[in-house]
Protein backbone atom coordinates (compact mmCIF):
# COMPACT_ATOMS: atom_id res chain seq x y z
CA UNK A 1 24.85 70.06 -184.02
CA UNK A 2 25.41 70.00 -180.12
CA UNK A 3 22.21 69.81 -178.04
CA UNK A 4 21.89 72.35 -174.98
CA UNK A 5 19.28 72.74 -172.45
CA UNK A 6 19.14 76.05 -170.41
CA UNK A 7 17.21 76.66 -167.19
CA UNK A 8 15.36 79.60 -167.22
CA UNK A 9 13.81 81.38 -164.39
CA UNK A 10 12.28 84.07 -166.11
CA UNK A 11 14.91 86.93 -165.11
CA UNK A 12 16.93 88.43 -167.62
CA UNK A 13 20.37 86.34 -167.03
CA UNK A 14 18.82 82.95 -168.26
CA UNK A 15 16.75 84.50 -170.71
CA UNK A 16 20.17 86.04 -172.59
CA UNK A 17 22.28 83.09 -171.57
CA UNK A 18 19.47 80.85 -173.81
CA UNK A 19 19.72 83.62 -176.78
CA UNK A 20 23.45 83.50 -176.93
CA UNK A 21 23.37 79.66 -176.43
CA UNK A 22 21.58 79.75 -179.76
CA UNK A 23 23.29 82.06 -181.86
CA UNK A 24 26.35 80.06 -181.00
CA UNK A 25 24.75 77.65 -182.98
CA UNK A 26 23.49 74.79 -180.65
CA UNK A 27 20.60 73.20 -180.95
CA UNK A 28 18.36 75.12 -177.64
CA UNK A 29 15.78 73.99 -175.57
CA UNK A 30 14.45 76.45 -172.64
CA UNK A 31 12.84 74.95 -169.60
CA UNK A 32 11.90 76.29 -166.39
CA UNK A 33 12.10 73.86 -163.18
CA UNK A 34 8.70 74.46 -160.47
CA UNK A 35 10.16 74.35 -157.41
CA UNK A 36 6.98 75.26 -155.19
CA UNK A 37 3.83 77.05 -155.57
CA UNK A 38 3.49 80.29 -153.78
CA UNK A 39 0.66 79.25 -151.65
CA UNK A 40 2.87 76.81 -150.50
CA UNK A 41 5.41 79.44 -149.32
CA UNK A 42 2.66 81.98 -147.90
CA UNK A 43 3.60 84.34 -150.46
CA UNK A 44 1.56 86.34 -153.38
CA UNK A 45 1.75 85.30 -157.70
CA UNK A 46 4.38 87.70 -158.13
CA UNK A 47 6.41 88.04 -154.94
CA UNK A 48 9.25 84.95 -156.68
CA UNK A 49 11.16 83.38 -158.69
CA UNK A 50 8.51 80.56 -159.17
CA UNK A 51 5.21 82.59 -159.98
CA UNK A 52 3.26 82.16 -163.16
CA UNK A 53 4.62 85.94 -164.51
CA UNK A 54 7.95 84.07 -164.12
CA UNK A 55 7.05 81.02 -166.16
CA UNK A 56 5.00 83.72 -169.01
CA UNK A 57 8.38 85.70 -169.23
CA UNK A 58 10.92 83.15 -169.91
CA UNK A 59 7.96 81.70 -172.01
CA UNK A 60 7.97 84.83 -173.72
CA UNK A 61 11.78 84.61 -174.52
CA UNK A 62 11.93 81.44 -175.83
CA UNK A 63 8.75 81.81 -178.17
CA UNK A 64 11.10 85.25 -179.36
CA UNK A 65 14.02 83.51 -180.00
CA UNK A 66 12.03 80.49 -181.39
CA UNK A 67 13.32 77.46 -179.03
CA UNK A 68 11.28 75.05 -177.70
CA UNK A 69 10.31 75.49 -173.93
CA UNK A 70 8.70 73.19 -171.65
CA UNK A 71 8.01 73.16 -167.33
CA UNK A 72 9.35 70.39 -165.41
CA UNK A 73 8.17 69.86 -161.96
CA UNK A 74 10.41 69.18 -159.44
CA UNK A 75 8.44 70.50 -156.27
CA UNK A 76 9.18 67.17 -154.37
CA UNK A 77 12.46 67.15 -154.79
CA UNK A 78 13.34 70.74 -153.60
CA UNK A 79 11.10 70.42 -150.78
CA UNK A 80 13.37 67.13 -149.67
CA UNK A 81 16.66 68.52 -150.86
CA UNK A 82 16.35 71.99 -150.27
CA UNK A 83 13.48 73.24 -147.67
CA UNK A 84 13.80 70.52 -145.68
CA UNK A 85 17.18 70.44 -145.53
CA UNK A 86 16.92 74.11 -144.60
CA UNK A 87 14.85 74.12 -141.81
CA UNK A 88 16.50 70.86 -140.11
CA UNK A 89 20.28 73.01 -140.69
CA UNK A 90 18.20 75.93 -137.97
CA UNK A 91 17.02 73.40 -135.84
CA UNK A 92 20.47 72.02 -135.22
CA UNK A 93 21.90 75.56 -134.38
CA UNK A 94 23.90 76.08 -138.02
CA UNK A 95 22.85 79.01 -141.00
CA UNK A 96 22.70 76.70 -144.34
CA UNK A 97 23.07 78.57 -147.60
CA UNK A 98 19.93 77.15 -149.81
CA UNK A 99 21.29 78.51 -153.19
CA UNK A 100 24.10 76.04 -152.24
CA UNK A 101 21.83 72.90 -152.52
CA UNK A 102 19.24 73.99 -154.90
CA UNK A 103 22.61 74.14 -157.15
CA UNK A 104 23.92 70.98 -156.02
CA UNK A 105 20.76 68.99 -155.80
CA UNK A 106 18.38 70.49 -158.47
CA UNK A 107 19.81 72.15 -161.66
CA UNK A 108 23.20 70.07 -161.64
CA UNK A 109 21.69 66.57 -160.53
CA UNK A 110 17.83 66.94 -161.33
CA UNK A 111 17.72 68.75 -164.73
CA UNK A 112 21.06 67.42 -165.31
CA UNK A 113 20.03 64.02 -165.26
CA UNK A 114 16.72 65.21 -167.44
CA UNK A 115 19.49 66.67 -169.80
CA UNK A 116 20.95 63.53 -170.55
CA UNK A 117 17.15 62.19 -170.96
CA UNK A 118 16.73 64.71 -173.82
CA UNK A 119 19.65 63.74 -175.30
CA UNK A 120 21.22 66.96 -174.36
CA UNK A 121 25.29 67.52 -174.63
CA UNK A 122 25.13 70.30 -172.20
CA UNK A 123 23.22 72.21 -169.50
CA UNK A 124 22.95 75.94 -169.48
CA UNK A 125 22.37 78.37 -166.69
CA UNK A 126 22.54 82.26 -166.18
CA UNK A 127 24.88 82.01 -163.61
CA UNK A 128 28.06 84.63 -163.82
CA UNK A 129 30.89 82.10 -163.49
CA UNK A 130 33.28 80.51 -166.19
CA UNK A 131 34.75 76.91 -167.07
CA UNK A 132 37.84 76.24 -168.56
CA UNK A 133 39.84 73.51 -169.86
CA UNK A 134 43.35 72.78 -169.01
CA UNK A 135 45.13 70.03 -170.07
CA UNK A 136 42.99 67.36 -169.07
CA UNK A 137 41.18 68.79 -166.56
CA UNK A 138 38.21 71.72 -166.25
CA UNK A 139 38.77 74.50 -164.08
CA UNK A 140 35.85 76.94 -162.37
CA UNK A 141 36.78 80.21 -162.63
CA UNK A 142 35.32 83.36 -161.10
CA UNK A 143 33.27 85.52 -163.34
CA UNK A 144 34.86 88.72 -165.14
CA UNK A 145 32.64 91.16 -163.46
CA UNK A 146 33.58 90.38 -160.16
CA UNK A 147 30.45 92.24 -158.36
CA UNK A 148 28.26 89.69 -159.87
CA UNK A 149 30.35 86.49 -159.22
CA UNK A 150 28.41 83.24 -158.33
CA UNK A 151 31.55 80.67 -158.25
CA UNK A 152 31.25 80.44 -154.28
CA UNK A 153 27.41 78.56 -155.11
CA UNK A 154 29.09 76.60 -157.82
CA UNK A 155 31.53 74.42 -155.60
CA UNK A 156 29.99 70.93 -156.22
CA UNK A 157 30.69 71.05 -159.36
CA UNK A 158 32.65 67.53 -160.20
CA UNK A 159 34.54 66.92 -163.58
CA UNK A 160 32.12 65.55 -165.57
CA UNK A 161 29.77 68.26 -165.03
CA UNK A 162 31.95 71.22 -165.73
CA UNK A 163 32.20 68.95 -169.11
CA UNK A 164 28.61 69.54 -169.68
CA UNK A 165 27.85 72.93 -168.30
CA UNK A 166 27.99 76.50 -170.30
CA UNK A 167 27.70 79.49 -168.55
CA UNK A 168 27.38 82.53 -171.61
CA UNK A 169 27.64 85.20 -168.84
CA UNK A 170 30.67 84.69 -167.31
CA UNK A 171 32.47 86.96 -169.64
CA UNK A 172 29.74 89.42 -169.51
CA UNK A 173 28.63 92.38 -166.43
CA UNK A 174 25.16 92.89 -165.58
CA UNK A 175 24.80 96.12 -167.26
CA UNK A 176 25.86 94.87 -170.93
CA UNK A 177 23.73 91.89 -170.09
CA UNK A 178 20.79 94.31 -170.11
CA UNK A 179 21.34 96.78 -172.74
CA UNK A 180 22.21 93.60 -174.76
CA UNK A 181 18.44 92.01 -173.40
CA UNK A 182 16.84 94.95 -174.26
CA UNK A 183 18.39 95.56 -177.91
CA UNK A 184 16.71 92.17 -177.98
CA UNK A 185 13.43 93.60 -177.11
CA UNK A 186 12.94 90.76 -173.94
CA UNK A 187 10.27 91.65 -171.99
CA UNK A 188 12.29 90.89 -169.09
CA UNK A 189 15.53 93.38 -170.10
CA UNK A 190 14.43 95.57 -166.92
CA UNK A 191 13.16 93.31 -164.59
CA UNK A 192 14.60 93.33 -160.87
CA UNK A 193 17.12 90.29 -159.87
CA UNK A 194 15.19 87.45 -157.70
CA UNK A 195 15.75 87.12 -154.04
CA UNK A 196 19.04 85.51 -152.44
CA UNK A 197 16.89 82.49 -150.79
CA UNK A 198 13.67 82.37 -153.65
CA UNK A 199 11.03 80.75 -150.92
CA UNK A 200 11.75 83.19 -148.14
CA UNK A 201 11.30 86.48 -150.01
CA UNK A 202 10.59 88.52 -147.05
CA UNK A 203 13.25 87.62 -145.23
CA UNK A 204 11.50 86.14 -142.35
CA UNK A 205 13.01 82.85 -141.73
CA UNK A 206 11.82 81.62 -138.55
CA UNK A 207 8.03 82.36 -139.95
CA UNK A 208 8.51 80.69 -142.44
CA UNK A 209 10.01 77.50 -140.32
CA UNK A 210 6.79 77.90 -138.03
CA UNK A 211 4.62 77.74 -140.83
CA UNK A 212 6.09 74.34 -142.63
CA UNK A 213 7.07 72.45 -139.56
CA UNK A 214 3.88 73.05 -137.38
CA UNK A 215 6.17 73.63 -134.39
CA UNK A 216 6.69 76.07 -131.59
CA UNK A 217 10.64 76.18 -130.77
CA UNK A 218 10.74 76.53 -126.85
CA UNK A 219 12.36 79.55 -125.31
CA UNK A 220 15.87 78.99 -123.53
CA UNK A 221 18.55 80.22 -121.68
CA UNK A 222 21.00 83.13 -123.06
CA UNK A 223 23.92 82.21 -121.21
CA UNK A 224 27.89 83.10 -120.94
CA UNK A 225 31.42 81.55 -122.13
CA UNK A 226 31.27 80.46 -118.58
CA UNK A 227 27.36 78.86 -118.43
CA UNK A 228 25.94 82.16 -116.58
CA UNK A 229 22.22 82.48 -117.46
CA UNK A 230 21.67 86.00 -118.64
CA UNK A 231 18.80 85.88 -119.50
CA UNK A 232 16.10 84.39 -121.83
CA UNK A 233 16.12 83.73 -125.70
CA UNK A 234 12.47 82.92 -128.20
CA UNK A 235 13.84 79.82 -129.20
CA UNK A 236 17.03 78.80 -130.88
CA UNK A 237 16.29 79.26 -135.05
CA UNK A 238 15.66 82.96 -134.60
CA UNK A 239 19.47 83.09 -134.07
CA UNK A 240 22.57 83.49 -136.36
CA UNK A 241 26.20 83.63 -134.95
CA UNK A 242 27.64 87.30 -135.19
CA UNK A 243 23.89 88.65 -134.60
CA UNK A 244 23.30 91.32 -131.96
CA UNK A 245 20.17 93.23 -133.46
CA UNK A 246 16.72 91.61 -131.77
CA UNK A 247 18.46 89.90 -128.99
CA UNK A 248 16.26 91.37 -126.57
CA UNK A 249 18.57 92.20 -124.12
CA UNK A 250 20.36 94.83 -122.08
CA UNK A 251 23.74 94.33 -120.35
CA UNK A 252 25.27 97.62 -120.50
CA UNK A 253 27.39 96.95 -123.41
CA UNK A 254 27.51 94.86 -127.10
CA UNK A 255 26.69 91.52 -126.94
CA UNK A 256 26.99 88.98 -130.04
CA UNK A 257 25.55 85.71 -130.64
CA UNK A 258 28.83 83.41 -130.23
CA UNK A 259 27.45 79.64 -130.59
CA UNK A 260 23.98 78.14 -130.63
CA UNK A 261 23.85 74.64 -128.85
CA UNK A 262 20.26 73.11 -130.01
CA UNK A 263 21.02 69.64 -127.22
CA UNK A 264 20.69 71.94 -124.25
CA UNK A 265 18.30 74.59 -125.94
CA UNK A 266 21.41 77.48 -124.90
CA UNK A 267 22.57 80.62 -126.88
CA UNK A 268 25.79 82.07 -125.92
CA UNK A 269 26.37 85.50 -126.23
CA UNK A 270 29.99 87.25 -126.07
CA UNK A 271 31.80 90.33 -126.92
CA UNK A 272 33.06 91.27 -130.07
CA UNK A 273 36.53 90.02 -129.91
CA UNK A 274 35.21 86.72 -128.96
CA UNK A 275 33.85 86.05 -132.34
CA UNK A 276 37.05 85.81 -133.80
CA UNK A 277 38.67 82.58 -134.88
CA UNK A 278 41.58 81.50 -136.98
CA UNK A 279 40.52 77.15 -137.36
CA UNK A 280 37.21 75.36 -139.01
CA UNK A 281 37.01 71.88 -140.15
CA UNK A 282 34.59 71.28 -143.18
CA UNK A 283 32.63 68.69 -143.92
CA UNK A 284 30.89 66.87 -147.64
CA UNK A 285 34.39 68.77 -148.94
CA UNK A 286 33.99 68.56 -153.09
CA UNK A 287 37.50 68.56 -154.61
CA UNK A 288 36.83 70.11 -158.20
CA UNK A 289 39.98 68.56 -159.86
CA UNK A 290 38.53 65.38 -158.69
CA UNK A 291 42.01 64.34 -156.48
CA UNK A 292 42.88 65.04 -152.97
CA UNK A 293 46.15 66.81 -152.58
CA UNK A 294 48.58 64.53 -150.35
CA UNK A 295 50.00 68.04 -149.12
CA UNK A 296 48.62 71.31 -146.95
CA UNK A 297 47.42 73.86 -149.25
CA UNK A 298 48.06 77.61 -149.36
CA UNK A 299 45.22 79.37 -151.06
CA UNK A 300 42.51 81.92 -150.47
CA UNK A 301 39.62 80.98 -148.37
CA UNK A 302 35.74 82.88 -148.56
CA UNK A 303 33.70 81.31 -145.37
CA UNK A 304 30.29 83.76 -146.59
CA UNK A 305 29.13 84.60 -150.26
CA UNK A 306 29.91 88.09 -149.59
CA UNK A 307 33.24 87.87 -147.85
CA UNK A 308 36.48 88.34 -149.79
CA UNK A 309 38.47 85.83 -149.82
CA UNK A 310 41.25 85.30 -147.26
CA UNK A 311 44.43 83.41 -146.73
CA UNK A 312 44.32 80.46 -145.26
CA UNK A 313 46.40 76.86 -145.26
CA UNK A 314 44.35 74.01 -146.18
CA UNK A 315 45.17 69.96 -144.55
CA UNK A 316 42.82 67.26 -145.89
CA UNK A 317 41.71 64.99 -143.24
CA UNK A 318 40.04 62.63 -145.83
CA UNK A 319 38.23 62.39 -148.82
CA UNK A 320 35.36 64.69 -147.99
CA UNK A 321 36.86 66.89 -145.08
CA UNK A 322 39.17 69.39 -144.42
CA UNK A 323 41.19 71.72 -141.57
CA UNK A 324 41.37 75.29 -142.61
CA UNK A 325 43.93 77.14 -140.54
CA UNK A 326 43.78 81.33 -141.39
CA UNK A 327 46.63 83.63 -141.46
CA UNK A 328 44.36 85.99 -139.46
CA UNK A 329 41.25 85.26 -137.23
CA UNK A 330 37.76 85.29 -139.04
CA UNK A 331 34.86 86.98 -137.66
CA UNK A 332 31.60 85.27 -136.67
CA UNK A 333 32.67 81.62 -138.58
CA UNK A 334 29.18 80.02 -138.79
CA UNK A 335 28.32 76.25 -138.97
CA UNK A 336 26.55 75.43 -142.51
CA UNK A 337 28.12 78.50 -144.32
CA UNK A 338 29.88 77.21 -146.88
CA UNK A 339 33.79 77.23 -146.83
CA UNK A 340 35.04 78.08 -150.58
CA UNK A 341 38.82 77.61 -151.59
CA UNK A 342 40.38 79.72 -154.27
CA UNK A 343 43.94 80.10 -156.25
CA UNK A 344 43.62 83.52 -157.71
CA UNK A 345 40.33 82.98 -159.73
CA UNK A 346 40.48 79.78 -159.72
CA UNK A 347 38.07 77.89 -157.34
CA UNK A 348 39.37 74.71 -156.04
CA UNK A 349 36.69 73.23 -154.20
CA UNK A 350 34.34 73.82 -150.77
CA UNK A 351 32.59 72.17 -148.12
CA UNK A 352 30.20 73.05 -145.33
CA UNK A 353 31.40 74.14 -142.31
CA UNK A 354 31.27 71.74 -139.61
């Protein structure tokens, strides 16, 4: 009998991704992985993904569906691969995607690795995504209900961990997922979906920067395409490129957030139009087939979570970079959004942008 282990957060994706892992017949282990306490975030028990009602509900699911279930702490590590990675990505003028490295660094390195430990064939998430093998090789594919897809935060996936990884939703939409949770009679079969980045629930991201650093980022200059001063900004990580809400500013007419330059303290603001860009060069590229293509690229290109995809011709520079050239400009391209390739549903790899 194959041996899985399935991360669960407590919401009602994991919970029926570890249910369905079992009735396939593997032999199931649930776990949950502690990424912080609340206090240590500022927030309240039941504000997160990480709070003890969290860890009682998936508790409760595996206890129902009689699998063993155990909590594994790995606060250290997502405070140095995540958080901290986080808040230095604002202090150098870029807007990371968290989700990104919490996939890449915790649940497919981390519990991976503990996988293996357990003597596990395979690690199991909730995420709404699907693997495929062709030929030789294993192919990430979008998920069938394409309102829920989560392929763009599944890029770093290599070979040999599409090998090991089940996803039992991918086939599935959110509402079967929790008619088919509640037939179950999980306590969780109603329960809202967490927040986009877990450890900044409200939102407030240069709070919570403040709070863990200790710092006070200096005010600066707002200043023009040509180096005009126009006026003053509250320091540089309460900015994202494309923002013009809470600039605090008045010059007559819109005014965007165009680049952030933390070495001279500067934002530059522009006009509409000059957020638009066709060219990005990405960096820590992951290749999912494993193999660089010799040749340019034509495929579809997503530079946000959100966006659809666009397209876009794609030259390797090396092994872990590439120059994305689109068909059309881009609006508001940010530095450390993530830059996700596709062919059709197919997602061929993604890097940070640079």
């Amino acid at each position: 009998m194959k041996k899985a282990l399935i991360a669960m957060s407590g919401g009602v994706d994991s919970s029926l991704a570890a249910k369905l892992i079992k009735d396939m017949g593997y032999e199931t282990i649930g776990c949950t992985m502690k990424l912080y306490d609340n206090a240590d975030i500022g927030e309240k028990c039941d504000k997160t993904c990480c709070s003890l009602d969290d860890v009682e509900d998936a508790r409760s699911v595996a206890r129902k569906i009689d699998i063993p279930y155990y909590v594994f702490n790995y606060k250290d590590e997502f405070k140095t691969n995540v958080i901290d990675r986080f808040i230095r990505s604002y202090e150098m003028g870029e807007t990371p995607n968290p989700c990104i490295d919490c996939n890449k660094y915790l649940k497919f390195e981390a519990l991976y690795q503990k996988a293996k430990v357990l003597g596990c064939d395979y690690i199991v998430t909730g995420h709404y995504a699907r693997i495929e093998k062709k030929g030789d090789k294993y192919l990430l594919k979008k998920a069938k209900d394409d309102t829920k897809d989560q392929s763009y935060v599944l890029y770093n996936l290599t070979q040999e961990k599409l090998a090991h990884t089940l996803f039992p939703l991918g086939n599935m939409d959110k509402k079967t997922v929790r008619v088919t949770a509640k037939g179950s009679d999980f306590i969780n079969a109603e329960k809202h979906d967490s927040q986009d980045i877990c450890f900044v629930p409200d939102g407030d991201y240069a709070a919570f920067i403040k709070k863990n650093t200790k710092k006070e980022y200096k005010e600066g200059d707002y200043i023009d395409e040509a180096g005009n001063v126009l006026g003053r900004h509250k320091g540089i990580i309460n900015y994202t490129v494309g923002q013009r809400k809470g600039l605090g500013i008045a010059l007559g007419h819109p005014v965007f957030v165009k680049s952030i330059n933390p070495l001279d303290n500067t934002v530059t603001l522009s006009d509409n139009e000059r957020l638009m860009s066709t060219t990005l060069i990405a960096r820590e590229f992951n290749w999912i087939s494993g193999e660089v293509p010799k040749n340019p690229v034509r495929c579809l290109v997503k530079v946000r979570y959100r966006q659809k995809e666009q397209p876009a011709t794609v030259t390797p520079i090396d092994e872990t970079s590439v120059k994305i050239v689109f068909d059309t400009p881009q609006r508001a391209i940010s530095k450390g959004q993530s830059a996700v390739l596709y062919d059709g549903d197919i997602v061929l790899g993604g890097g940070i942008i640079k």
